[in-house]
N, C-alpha and C. Protein backbone atom coordinates (compact mmCIF):
# COMPACT_ATOMS: atom_id res chain seq x y z
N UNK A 1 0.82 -1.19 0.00
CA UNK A 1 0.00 0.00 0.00
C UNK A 1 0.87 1.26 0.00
N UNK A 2 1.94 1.37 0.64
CA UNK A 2 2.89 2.20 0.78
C UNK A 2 3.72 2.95 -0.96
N UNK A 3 3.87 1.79 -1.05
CA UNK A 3 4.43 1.98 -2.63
C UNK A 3 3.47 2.49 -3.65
N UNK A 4 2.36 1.91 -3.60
CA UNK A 4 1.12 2.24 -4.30
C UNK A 4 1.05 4.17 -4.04
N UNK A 5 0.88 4.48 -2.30
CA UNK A 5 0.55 5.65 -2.61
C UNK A 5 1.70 6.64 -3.20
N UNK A 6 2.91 6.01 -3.15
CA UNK A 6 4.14 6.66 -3.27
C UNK A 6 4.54 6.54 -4.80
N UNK A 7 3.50 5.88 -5.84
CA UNK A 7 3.40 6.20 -6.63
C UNK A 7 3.90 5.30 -7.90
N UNK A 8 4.69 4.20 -6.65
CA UNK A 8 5.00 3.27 -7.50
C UNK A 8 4.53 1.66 -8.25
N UNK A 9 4.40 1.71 -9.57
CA UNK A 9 3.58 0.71 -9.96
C UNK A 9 3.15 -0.88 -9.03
N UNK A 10 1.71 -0.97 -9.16
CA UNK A 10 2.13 -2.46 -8.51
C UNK A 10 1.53 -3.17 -9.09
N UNK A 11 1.54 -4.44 -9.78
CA UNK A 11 1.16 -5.59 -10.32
C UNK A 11 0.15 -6.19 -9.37
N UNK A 12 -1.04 -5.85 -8.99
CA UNK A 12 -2.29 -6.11 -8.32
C UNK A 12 -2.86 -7.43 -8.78
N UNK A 13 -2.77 -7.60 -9.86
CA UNK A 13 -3.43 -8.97 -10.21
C UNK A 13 -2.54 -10.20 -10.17
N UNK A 14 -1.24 -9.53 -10.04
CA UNK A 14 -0.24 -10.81 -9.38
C UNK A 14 -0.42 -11.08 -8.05
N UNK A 15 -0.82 -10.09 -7.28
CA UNK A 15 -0.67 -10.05 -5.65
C UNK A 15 -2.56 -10.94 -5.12
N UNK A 16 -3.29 -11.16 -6.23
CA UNK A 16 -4.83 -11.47 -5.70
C UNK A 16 -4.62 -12.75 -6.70
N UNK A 17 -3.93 -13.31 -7.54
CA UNK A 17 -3.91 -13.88 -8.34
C UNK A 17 -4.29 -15.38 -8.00
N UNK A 18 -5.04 -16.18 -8.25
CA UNK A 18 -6.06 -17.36 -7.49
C UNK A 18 -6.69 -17.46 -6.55
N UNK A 19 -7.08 -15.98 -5.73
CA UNK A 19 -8.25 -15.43 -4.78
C UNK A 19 -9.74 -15.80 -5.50
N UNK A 20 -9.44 -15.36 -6.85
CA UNK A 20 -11.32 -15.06 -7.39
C UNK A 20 -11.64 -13.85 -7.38
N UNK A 21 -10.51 -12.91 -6.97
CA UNK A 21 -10.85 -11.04 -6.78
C UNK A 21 -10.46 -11.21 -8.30
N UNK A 22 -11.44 -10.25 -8.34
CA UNK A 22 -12.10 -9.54 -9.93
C UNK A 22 -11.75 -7.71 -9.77
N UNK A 23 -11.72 -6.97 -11.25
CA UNK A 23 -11.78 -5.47 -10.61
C UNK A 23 -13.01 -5.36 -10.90
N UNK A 24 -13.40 -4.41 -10.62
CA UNK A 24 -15.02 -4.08 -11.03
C UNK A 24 -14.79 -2.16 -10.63
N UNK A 25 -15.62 -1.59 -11.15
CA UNK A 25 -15.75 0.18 -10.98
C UNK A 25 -16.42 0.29 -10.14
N UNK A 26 -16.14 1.55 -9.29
CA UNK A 26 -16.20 1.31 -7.79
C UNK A 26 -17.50 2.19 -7.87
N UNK A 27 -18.58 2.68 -6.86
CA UNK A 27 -20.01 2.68 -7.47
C UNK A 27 -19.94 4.47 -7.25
N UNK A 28 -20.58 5.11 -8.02
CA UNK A 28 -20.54 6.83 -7.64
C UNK A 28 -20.72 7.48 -6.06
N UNK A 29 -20.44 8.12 -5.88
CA UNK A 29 -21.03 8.32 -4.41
C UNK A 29 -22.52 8.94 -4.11
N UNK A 30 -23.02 8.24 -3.70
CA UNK A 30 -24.36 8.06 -3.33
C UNK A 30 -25.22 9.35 -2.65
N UNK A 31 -24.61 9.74 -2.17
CA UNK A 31 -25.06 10.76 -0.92
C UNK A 31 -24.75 12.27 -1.14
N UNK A 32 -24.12 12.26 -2.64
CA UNK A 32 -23.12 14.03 -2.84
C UNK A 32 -24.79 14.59 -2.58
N UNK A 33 -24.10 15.83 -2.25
CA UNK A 33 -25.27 17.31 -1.93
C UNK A 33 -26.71 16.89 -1.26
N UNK A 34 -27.01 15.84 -0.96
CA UNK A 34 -28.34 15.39 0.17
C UNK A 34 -27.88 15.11 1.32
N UNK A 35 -28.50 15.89 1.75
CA UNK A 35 -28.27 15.59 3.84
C UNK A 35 -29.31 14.47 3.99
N UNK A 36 -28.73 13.24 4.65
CA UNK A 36 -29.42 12.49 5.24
C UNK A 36 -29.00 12.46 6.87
N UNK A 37 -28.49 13.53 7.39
CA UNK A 37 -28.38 13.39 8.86
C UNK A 37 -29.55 13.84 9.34
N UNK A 38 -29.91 13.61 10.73
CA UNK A 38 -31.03 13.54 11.93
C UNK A 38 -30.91 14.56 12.12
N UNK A 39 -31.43 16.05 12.34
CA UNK A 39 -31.79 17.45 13.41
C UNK A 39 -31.96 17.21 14.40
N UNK A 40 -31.10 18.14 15.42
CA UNK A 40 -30.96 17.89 16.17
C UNK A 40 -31.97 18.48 16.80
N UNK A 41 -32.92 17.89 17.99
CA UNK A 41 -33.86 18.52 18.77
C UNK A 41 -33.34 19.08 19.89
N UNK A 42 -32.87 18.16 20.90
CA UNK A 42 -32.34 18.76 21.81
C UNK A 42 -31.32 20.33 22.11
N UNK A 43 -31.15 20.48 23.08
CA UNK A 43 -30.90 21.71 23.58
C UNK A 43 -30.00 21.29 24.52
N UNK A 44 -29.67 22.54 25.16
CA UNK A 44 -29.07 22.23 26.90
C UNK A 44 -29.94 21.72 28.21
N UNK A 45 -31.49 21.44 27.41
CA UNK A 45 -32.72 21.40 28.44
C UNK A 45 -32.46 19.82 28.25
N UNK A 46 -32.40 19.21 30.09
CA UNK A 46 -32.61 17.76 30.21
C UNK A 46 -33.50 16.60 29.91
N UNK A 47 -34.92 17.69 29.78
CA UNK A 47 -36.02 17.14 29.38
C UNK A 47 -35.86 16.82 27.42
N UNK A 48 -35.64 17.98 26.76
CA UNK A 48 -34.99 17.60 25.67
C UNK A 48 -34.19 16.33 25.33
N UNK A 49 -33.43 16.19 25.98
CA UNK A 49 -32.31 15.34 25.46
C UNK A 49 -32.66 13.94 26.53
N UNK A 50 -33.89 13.45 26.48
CA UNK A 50 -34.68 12.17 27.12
C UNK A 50 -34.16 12.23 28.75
N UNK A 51 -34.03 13.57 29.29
CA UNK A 51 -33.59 12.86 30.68
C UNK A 51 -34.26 13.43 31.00
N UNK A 52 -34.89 13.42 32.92
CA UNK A 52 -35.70 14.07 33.63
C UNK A 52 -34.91 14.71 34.44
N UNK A 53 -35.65 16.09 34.93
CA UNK A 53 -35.05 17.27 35.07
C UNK A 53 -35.00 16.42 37.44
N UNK A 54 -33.88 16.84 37.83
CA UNK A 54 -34.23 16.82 38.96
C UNK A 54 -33.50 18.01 39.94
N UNK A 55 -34.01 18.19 40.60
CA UNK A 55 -34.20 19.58 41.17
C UNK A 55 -33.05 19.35 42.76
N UNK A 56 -32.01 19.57 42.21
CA UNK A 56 -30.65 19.26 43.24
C UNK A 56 -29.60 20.44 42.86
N UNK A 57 -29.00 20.95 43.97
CA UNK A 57 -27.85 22.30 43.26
C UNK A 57 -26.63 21.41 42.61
N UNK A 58 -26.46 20.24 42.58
CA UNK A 58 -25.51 19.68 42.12
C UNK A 58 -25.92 18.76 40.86
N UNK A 59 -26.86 18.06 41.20
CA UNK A 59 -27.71 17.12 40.30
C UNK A 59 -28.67 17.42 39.30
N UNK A 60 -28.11 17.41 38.09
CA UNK A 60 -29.13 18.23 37.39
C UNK A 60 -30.55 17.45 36.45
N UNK A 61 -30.40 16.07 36.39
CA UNK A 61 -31.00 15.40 35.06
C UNK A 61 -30.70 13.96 36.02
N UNK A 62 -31.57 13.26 35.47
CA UNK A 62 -31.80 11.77 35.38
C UNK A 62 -32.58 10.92 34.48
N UNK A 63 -31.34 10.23 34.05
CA UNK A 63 -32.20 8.93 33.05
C UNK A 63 -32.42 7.38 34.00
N UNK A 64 -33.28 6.59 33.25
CA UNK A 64 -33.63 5.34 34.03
C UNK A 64 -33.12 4.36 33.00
N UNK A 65 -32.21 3.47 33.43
CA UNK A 65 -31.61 2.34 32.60
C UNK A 65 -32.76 1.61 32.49
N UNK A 66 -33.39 1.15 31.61
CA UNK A 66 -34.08 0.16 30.57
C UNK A 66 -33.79 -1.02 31.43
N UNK A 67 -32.55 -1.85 31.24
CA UNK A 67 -32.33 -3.00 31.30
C UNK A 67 -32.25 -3.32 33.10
N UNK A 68 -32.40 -3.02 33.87
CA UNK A 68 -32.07 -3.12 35.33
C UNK A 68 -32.72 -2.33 36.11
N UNK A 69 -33.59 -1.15 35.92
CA UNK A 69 -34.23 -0.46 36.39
C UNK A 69 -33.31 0.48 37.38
N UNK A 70 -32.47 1.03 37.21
CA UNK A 70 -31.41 1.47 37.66
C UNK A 70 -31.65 3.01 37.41
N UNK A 71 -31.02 3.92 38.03
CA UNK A 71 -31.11 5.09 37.28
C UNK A 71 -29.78 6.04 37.23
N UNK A 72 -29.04 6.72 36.28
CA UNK A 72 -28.23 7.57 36.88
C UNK A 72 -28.56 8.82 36.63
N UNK A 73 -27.74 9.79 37.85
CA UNK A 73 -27.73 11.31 38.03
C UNK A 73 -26.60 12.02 37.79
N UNK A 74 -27.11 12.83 36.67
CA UNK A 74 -25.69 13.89 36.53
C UNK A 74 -25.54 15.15 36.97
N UNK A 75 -24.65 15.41 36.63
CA UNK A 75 -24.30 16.87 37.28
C UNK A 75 -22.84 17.65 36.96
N UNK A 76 -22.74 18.43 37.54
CA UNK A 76 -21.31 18.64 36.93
C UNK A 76 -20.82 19.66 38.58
N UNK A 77 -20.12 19.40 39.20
CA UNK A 77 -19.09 20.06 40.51
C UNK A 77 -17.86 20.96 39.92
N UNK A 78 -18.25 22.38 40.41
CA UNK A 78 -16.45 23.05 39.92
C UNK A 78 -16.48 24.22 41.20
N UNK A 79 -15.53 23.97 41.18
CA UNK A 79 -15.54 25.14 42.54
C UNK A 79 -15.59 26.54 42.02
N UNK A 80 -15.39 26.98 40.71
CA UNK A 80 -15.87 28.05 39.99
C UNK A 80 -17.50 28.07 40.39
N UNK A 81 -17.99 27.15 40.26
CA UNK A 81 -19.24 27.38 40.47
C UNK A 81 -19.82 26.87 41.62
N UNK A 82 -19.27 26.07 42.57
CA UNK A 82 -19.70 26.42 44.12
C UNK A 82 -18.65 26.64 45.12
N UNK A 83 -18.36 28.03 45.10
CA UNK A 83 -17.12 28.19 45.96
C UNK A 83 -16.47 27.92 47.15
N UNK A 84 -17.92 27.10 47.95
CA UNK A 84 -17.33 26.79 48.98
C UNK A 84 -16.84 25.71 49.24
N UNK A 85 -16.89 24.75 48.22
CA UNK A 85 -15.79 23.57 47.92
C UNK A 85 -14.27 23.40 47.84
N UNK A 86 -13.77 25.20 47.80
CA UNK A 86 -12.17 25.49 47.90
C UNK A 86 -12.40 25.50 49.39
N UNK A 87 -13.21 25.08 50.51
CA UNK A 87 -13.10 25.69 51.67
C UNK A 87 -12.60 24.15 52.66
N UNK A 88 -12.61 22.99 51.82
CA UNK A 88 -11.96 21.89 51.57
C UNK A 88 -10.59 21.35 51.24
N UNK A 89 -9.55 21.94 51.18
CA UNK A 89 -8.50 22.06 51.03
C UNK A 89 -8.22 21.28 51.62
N UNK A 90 -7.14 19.80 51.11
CA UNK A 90 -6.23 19.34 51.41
C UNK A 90 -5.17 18.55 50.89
N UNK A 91 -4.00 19.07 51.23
CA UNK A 91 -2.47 19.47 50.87
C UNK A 91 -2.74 20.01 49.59
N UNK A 92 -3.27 21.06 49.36
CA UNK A 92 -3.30 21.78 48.43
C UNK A 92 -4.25 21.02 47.01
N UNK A 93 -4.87 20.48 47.29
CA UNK A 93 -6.08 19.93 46.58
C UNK A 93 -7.42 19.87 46.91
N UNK A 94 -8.33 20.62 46.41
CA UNK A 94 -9.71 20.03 46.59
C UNK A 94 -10.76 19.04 46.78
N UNK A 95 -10.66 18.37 47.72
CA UNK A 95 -11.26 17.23 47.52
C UNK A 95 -13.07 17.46 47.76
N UNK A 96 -13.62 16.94 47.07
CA UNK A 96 -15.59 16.69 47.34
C UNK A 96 -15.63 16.19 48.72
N UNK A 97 -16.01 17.33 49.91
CA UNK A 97 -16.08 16.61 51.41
C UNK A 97 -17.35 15.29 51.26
N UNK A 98 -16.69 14.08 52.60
CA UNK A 98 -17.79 13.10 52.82
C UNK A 98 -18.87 13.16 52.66
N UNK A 99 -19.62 14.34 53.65
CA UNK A 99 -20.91 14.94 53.56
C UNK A 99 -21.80 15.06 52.48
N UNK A 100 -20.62 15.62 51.44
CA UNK A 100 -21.28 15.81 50.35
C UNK A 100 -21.58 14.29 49.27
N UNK A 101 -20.90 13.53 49.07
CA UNK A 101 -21.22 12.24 48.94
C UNK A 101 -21.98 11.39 49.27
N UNK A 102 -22.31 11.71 50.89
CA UNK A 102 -23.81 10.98 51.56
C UNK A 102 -25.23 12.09 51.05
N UNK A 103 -24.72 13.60 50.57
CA UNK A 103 -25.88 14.09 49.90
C UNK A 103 -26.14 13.42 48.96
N UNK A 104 -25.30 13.14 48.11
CA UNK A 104 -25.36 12.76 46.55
C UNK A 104 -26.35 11.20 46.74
N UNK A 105 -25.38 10.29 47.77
CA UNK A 105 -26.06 8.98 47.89
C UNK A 105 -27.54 9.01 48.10
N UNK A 106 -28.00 9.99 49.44
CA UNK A 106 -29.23 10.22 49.94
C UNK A 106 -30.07 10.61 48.93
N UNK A 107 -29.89 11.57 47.64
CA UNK A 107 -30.82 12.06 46.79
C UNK A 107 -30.89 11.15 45.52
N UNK A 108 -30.14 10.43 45.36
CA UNK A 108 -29.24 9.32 44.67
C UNK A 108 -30.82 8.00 44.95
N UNK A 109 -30.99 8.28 46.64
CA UNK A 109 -32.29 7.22 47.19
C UNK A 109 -33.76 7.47 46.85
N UNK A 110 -33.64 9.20 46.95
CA UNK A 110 -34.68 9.23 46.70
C UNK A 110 -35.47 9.40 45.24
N UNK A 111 -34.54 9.83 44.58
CA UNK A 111 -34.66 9.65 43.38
C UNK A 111 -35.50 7.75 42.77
N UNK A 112 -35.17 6.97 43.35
CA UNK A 112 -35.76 5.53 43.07
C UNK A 112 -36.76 5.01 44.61
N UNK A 113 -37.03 5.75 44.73
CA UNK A 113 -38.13 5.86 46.13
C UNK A 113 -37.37 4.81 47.35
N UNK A 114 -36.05 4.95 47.52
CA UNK A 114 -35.32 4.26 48.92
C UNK A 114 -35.33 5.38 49.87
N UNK A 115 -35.48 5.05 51.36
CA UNK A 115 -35.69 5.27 52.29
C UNK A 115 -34.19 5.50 53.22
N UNK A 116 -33.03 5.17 52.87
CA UNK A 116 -32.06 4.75 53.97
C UNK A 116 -31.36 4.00 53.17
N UNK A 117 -29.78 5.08 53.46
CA UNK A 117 -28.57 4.77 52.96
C UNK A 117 -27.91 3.97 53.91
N UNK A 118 -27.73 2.24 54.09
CA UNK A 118 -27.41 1.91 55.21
C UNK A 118 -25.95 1.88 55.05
N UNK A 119 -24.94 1.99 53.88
CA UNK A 119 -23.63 2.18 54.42
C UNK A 119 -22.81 2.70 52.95
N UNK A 120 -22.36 3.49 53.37
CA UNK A 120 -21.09 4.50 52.14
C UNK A 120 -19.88 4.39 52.60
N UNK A 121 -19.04 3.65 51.48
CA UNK A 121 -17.66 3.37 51.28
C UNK A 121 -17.20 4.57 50.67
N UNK A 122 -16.10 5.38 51.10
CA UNK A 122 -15.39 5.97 50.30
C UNK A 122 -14.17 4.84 49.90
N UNK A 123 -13.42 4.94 48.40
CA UNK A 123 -12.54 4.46 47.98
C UNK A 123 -11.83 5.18 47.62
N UNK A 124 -11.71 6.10 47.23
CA UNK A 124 -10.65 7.21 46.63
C UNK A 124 -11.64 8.71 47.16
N UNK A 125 -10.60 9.57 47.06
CA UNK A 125 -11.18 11.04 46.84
C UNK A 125 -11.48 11.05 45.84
N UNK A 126 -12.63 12.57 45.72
CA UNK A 126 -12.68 12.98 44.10
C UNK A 126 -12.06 14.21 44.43
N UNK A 127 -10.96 14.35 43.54
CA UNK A 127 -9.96 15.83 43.83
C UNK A 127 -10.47 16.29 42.62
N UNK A 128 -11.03 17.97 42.88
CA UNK A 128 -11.98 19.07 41.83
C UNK A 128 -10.38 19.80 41.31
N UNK A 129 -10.51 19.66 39.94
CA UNK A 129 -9.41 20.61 39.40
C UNK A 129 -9.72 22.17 39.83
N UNK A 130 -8.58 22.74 39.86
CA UNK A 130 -8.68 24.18 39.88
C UNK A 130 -9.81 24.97 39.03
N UNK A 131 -9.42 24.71 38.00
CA UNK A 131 -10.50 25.57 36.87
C UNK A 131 -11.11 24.35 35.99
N UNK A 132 -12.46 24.60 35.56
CA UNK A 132 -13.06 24.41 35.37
C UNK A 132 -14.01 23.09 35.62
N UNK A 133 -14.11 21.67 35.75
CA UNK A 133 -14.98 21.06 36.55
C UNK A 133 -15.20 19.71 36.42
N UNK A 134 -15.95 18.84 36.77
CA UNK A 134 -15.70 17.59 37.10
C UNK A 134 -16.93 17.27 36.66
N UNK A 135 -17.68 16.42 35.36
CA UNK A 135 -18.37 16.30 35.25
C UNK A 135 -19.35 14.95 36.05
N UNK A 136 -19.91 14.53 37.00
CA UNK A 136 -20.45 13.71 38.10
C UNK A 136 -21.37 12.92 37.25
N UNK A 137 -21.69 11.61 37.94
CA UNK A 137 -22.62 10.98 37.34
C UNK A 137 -22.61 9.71 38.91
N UNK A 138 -24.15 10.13 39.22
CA UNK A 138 -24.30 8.94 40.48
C UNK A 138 -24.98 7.84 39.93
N UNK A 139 -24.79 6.57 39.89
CA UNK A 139 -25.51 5.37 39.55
C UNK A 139 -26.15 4.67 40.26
N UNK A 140 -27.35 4.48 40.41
CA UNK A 140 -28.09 3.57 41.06
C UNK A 140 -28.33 2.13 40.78
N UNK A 141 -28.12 0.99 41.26
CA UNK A 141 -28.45 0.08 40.25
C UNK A 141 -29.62 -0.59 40.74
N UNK A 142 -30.45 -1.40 39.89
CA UNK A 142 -31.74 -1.82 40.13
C UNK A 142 -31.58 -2.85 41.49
N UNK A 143 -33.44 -3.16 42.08
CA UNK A 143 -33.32 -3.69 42.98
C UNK A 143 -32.79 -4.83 43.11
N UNK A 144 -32.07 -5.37 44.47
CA UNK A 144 -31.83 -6.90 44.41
C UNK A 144 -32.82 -7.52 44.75
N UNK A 145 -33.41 -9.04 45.25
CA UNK A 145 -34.63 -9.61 45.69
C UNK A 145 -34.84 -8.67 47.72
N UNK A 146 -34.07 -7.66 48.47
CA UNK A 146 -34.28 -7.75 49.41
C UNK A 146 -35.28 -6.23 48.86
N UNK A 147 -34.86 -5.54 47.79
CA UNK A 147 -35.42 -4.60 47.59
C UNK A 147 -34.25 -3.01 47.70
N UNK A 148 -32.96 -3.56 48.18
CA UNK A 148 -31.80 -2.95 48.36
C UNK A 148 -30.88 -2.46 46.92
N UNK A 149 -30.32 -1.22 46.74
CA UNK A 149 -29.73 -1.07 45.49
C UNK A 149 -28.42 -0.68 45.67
N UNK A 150 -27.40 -0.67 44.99
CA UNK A 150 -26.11 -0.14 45.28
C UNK A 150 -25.84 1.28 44.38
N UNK A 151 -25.10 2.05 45.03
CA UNK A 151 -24.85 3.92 44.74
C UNK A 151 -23.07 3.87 44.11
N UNK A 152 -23.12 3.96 43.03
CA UNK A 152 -21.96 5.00 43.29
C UNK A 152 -21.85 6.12 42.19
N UNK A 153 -20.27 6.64 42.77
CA UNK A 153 -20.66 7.69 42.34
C UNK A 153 -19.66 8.25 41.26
């Protein structure tokens, strides 16, 4: 292929030669000057773009997984836009305090009509960059047989 684009001849029907490859003319292009792409409906509105709007300063939209009955919540965290998250500082990094994670879990519950977060693991921090932001997404996953779901975040 190299040589080909570089211009130098290649004996093609030696190189396919007892395959059964044939040449044939390759077909016009189909699609010149007609748009067959989709318009876009959506917007920046959650309801637009199939998610439901939910009413959290952090959490903005929620969709419901189809397959598991699960749901996740997005959002987006920047300390540009809630400043008192620099008030969190440590060793010179921002981290999302605990608190705020058992918010997320707790609305995270009620969002799929649970009652009681009976236990939150932290595993890592989430350290907020300086400028500009961390886009969030909490997952719920569907019930097990006790009626219990697992959060993260």
């Amino acid at each position: 292929g190299r040589l080909h684009v570089a211009g130098v001849p290649v004996d093609w029907s030696r190189l396919y030669e007892g395959s059964g490859a044939r040449r044939i003319d390759l077909p016009t292009y189909a699609f010149q000057r007609e748009r067959f792409w989709l318009e876009s409906v959506g917007g920046g509105d959650a309801g637009g773009l199939g998610q439901v709007v939910v009413e959290h300063p952090v959490l903005g939209a929620a969709v419901v997984l189809p397959d598991s009955g699960g749901v996740v919540l997005t959002g987006r965290l920047s300390v540009e836009g809630m400043p008192w998250l620099a008030d969190h500082g440590v060793l010179g990094s921002v981290l999302l305090p605990g608190a705020a994670f058992v918010e997320l879990a707790v609305r995270a519950a009620d969002e799929v009509g649970c009652g009681v977060v009976e236990e939150l693991t932290l595993q890592a921090p989430l350290v907020l960059p300086e400028r500009g932001g961390v886009a969030l997404q909490v997952a719920v996953g569907g019930p097990d047989d006790g009626g219990r779901r697992s959060v993260r975040v």
